[in-house]
Protein backbone atom coordinates (compact mmCIF):
# COMPACT_ATOMS: atom_id res chain seq x y z
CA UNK A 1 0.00 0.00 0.00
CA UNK A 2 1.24 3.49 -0.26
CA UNK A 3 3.47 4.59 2.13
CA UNK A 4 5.41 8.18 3.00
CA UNK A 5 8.30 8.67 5.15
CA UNK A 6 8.18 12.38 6.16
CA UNK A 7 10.42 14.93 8.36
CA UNK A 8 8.88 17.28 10.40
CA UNK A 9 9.63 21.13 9.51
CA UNK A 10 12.81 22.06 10.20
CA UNK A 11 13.76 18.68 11.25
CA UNK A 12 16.26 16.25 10.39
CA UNK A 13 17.06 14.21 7.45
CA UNK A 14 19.74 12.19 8.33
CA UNK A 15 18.23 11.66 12.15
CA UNK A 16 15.79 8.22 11.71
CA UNK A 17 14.33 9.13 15.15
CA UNK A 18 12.98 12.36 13.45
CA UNK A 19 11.47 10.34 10.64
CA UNK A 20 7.97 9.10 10.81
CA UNK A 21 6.15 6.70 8.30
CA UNK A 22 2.48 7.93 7.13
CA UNK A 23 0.03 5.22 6.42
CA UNK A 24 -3.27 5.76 4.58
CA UNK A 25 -6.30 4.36 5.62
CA UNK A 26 -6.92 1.55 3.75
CA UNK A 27 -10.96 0.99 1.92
CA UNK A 28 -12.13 -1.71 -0.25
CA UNK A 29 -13.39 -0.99 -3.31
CA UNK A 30 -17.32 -1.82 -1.39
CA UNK A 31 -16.43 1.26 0.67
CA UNK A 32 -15.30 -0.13 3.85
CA UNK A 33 -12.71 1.52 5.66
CA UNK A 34 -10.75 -0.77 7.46
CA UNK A 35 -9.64 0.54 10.94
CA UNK A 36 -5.89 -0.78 10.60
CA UNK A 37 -4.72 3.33 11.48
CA UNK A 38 -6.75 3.48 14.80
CA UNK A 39 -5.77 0.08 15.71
CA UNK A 40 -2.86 1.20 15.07
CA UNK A 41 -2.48 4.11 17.44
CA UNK A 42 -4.01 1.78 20.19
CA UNK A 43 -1.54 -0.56 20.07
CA UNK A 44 1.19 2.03 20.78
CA UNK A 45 -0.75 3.64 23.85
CA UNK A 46 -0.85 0.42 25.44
CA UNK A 47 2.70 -0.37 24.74
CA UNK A 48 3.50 3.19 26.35
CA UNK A 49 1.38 2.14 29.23
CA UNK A 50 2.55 -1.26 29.41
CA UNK A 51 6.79 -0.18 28.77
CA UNK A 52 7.11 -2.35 25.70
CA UNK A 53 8.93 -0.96 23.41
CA UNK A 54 6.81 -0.07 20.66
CA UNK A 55 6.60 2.30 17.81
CA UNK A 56 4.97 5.53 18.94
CA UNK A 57 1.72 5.97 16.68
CA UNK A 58 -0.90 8.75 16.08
CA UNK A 59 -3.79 9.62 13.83
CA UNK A 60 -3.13 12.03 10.80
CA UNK A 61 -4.13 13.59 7.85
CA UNK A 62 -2.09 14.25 4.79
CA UNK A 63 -3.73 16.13 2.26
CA UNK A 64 -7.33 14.95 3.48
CA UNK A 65 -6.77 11.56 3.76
CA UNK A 66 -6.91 10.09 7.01
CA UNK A 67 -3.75 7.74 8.35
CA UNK A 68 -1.47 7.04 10.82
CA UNK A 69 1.87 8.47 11.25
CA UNK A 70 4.59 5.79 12.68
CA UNK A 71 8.03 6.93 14.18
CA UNK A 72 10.77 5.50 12.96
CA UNK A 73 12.21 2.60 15.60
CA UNK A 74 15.77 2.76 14.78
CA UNK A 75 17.88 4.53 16.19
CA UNK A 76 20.63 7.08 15.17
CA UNK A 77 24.18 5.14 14.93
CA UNK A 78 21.76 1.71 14.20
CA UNK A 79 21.84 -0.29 11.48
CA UNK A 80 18.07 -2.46 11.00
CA UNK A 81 18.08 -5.56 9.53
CA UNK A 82 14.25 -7.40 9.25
CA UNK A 83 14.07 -10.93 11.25
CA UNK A 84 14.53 -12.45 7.61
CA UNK A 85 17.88 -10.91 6.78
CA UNK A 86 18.83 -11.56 11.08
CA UNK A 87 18.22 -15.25 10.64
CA UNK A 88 19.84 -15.24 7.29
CA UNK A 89 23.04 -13.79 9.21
CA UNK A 90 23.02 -15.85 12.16
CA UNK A 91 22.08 -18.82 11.16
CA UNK A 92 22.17 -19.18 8.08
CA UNK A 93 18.83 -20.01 7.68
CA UNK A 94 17.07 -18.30 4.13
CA UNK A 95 13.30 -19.12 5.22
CA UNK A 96 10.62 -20.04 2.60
CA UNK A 97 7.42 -18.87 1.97
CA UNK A 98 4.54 -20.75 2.66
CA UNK A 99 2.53 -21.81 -0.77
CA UNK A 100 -0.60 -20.47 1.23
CA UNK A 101 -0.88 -16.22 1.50
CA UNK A 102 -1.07 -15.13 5.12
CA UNK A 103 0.50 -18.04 6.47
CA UNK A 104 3.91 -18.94 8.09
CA UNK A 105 7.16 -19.00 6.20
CA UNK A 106 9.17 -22.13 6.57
CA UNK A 107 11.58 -21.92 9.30
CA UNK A 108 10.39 -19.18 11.33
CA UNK A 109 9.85 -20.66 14.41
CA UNK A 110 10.27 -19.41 18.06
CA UNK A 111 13.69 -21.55 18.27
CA UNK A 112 15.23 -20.16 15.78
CA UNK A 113 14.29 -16.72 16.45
CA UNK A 114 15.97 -17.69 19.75
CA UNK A 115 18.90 -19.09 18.48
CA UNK A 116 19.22 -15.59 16.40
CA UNK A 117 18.58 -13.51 19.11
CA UNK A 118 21.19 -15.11 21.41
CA UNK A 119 23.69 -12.60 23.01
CA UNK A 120 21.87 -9.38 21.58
CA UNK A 121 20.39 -6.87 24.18
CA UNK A 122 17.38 -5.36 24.55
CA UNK A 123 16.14 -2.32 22.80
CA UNK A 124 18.28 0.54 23.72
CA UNK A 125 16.08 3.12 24.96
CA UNK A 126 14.25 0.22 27.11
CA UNK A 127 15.41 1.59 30.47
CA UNK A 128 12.97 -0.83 32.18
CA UNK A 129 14.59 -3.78 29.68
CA UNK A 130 18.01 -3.01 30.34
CA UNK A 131 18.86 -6.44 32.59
CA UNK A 132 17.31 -8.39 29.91
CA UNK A 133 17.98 -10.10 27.20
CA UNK A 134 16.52 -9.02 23.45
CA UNK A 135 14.62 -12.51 23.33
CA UNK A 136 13.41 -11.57 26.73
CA UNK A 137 11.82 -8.28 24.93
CA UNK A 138 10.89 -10.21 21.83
CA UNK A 139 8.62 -12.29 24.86
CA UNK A 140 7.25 -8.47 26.01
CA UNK A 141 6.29 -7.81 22.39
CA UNK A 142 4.14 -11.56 22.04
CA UNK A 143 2.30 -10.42 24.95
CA UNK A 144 1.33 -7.19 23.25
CA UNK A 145 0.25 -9.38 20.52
CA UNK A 146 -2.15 -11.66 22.84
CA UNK A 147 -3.48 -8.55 24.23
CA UNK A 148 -4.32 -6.45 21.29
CA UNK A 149 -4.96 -10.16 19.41
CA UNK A 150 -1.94 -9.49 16.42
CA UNK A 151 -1.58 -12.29 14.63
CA UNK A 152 1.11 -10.71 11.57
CA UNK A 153 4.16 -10.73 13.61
CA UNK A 154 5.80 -12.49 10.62
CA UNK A 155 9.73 -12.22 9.84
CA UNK A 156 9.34 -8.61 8.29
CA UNK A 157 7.46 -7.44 11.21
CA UNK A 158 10.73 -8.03 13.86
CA UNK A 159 14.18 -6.82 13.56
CA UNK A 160 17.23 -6.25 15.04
CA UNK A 161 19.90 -3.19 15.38
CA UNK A 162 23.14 -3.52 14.42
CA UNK A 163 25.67 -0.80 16.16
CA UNK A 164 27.93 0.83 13.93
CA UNK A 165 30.59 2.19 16.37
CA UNK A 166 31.86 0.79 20.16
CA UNK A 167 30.31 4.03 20.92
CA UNK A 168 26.53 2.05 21.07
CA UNK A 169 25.56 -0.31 23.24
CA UNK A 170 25.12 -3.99 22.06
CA UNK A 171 23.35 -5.05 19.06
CA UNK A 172 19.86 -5.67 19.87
CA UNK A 173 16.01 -6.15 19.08
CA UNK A 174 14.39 -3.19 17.44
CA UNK A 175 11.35 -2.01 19.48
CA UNK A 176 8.01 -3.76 18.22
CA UNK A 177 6.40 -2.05 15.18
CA UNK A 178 3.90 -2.59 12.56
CA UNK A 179 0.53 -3.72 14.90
CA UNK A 180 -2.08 -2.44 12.59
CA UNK A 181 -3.92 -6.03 12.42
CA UNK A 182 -5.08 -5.87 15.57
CA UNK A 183 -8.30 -5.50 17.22
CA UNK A 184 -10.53 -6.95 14.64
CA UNK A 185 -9.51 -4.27 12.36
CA UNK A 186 -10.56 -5.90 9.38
CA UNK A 187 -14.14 -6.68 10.30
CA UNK A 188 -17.44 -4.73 9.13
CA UNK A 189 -19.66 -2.99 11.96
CA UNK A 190 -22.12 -5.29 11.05
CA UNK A 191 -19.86 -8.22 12.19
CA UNK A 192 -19.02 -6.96 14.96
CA UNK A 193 -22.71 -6.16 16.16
CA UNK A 194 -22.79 -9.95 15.70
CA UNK A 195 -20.29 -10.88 18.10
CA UNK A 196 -21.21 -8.30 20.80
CA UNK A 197 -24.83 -9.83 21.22
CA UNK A 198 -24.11 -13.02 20.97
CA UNK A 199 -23.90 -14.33 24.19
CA UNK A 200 -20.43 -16.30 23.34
CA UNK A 201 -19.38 -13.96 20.26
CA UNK A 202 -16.81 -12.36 21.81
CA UNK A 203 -14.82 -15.19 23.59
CA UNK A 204 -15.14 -17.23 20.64
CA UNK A 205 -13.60 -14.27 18.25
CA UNK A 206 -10.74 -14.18 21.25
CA UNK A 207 -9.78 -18.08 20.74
CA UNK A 208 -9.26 -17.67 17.15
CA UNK A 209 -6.66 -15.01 17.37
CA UNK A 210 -3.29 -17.74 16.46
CA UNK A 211 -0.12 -17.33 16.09
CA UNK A 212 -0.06 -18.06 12.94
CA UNK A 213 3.14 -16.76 11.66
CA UNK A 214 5.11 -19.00 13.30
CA UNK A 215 5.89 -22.40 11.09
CA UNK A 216 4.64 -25.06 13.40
CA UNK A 217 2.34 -23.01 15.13
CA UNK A 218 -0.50 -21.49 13.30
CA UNK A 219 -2.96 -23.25 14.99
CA UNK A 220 -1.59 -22.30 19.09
CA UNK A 221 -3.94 -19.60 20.59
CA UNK A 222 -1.47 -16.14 20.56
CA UNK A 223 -1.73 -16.50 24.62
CA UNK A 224 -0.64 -19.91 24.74
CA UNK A 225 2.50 -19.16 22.14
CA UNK A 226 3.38 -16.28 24.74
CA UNK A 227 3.36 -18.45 27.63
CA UNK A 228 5.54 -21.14 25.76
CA UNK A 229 8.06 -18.04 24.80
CA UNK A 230 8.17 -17.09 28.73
CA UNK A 231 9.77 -20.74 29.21
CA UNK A 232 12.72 -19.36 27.61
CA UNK A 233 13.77 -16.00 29.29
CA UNK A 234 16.14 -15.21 31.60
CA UNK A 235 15.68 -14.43 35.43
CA UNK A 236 15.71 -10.96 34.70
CA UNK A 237 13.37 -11.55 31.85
CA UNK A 238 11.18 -13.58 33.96
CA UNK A 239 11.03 -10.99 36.65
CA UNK A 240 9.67 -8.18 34.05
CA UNK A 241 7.41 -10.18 32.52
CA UNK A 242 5.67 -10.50 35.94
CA UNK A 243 5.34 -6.99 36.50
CA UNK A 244 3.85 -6.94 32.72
CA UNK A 245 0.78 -8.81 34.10
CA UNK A 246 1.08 -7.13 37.06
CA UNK A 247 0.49 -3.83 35.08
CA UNK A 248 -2.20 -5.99 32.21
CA UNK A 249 -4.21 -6.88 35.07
CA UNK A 250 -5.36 -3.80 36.78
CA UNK A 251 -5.59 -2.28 33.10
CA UNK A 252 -8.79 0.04 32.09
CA UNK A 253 -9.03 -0.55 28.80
CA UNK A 254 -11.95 2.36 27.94
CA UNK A 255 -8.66 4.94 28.96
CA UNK A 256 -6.96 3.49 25.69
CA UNK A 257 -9.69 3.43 23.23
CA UNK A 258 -9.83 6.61 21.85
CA UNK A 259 -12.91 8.09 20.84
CA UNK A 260 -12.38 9.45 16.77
CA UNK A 261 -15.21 11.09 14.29
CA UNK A 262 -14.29 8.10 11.76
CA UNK A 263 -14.59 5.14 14.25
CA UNK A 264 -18.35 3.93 15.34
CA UNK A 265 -19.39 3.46 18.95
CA UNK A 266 -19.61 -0.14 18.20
CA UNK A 267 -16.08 -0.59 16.55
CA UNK A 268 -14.87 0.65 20.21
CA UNK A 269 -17.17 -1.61 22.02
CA UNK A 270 -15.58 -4.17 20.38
CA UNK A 271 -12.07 -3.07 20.94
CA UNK A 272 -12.56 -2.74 24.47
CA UNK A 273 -14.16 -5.87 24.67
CA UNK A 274 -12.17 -7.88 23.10
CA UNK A 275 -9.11 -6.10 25.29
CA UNK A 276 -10.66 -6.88 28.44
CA UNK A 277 -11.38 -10.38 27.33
CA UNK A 278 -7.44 -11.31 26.21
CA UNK A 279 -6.18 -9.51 29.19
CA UNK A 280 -8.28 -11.91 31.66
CA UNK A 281 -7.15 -15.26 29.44
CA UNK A 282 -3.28 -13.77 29.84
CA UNK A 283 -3.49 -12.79 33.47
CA UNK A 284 -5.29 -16.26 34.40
CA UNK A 285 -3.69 -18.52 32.58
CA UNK A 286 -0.05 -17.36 31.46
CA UNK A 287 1.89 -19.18 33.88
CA UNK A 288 5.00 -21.27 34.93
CA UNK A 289 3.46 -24.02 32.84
CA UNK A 290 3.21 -22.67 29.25
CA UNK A 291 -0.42 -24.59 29.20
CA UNK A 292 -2.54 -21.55 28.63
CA UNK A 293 -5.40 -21.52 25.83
C-alpha cells in the first residue's frame, strides 16, 4: 500500500528518530474503511502504558486523507536488519514462503528466532529492559500481541539493530512495530454487532486469534505461544514479565480506546471488549506451565 516517510519542519534528514512513516487508511473498493490506522495508534498507547517498546503511533491527515503516522524505531548510529535478513546472518537459515498467503514461512519458528537472538540486548532506549535479554523483549512484544490479538508478527514485522561504532551499546532487538492487524480491524460494523450480542461472540472471536506466523504453530492460541516463549527468558526476563501482568491486570481498557469522528461506537465496544477479554485469558492462565489456551 502506499506509504510516506516524512520529516517534520525544520527537522532532520539524516536523524531516523525524526522520521515518521504515514500510512493511509486503507478501503475496499465496497467502501469499507478498514480501521488498521486506529488500531494502530491503540496498540502504541498500550505499549507506552505497558513499557514495551513499541513504535509511537498517532492519527493524521495528509492532504485529506486520514492515516497514521509511525516513528521510525531505529535509532541514530543503528543499522536495522528485518528478522529475515537476522536469521539469514546468524544462522544461516534463508526461510521459505509458505505456498498459502497469510501463512507462516518455513523456518520461522520461536527456536530459531531464539537461536538468532542469542547474546543481543534489549532495545536501547528500554530503560525498564536493560537487565534483559533481546529474546526476553521479543517475549514483552508476544504479549502485546495476545493482548491487542496481532496475529502478523511475521519475519518482516521483527528486527534487530546492528551498532555501527563501540560508541553504542550492544546489538539488539528493534522495538516492536507494525501492529495495525489488531483488534478486529478488518471486520465490518455489522460483524461486529454480531459478536457483541451473541452471548459467546466475543470469547469465541478471542480463541481464534493464532499465532499463525510462526511455522509449526498457526494453529496455538497467541496467549498460549506467549506463555511457551516465557519458558525461555532469563531471570531478569522472567522478573519483568511479571510486572507486565502485574500492570495488564489492573488495566482500564476504555482509557486506551480513543474516541475518533471516523470510528463507530460499536467498533470501540468491540475493541474494548475484546481487550478486556485477552487480558483476563493472559493474566489467568499465562503461567510457569506454558499450558494456557
Amino acid at each position: 500500500s502506499a506509504k510516506e516517510w516524512l520529516v517534520p519542519a525544520g527537522g532532520s534528514h539524516t536523524d531516523p528518530t525524526q522520521h515518521w512513516l504515514f500510512k493511509p487508511a486503507h478501503f475496499h473498493q465496497s467502501g469499507h474503511r478498514q480501521l488498521g490506522d486506529w488500531t494502530e495508534m491503540i496498540a502504541s498507547r498500550i505499549a507506552l502504558h505497558l513499557d514495551i517498546p513499541a513504535a509511537m503511533a498517532q492519527l493524521a491527515q495528509r492532504e485529506g486523507v486520514q492515516g497514521v503516522l509511525i516513528r521510525n524505531v531505529r535509532p541514530d548510529g543503528y543499522d536495522m536488519h528485518t528478522g529475515r535478513l537476522a536469521m539469514l546472518d546468524h544462522l544461516g537459515i534463508g526461510l521459505r514462503h509458505s505456498s498459502q498467503s497469510g501463512t507462516a514461512s518455513k523456518g520461522h519458528t520461536l527456536e530459531n528466532i531464539q537461536l538468532t537472538l542469542e547474546g543481543l540486548g534489549a532495545p536501547p532506549e528500554a530503560a525498564s529492559w536493560r537487565d534483559c535479554s533481546a529474546y526476553d523483549a521479543f517475549v514483552g512484544h508476544l504479549m502485546l500481541d495476545a493482548l491487542i490479538a496481532n496475529q502478523d508478527r511475521h519475519e518482516q514485522n521483527w528486527s534487530v539493530l546492528f551498532s555501527r561504532s563501540a560508541e553504542n551499546a550492544a546489538d539488539a532487538l528493534a522495538p516492536a512495530y507494525d501492529m495495525a492487524a489488531s483488534l478486529g480491524f478488518q471486520l465490518t460494523d455489522q460483524a461486529r454487532e454480531s459478536r457483541l450480542e451473541r452471548s459467546d461472540g466475543m470469547e469465541a472471536f478471542a480463541r481464534k486469534g493464532y499465532a499463525r506466523r510462526f511455522d509449526g504453530d498457526e494453529k496455538t492460541s497467541l496467549v498460549s505461544f506467549a506463555a511457551r516463549a516465557y519458558q525461555g527468558c532469563t531471570d531478569p526476563g522472567r522478573r519483568r514479565i511479571e510486572r507486565l501482568l502485574e500492570a495488564i491486570a489492573t488495566m482500564e481498557f476504555n482509557e486506551f480506546v480513543a474516541e475518533d469522528p471516523s470510528v463507530s461506537v460499536v467498533a470501540r465496544r468491540f475493541a474494548v471488549s475484546l481487550l478486556r477479554i485477552n487480558g483476563r485469558r493472559i493474566t489467568d492462565d499465562f503461567g510457569g506451565t506454558g499450558s494456557a489456551n
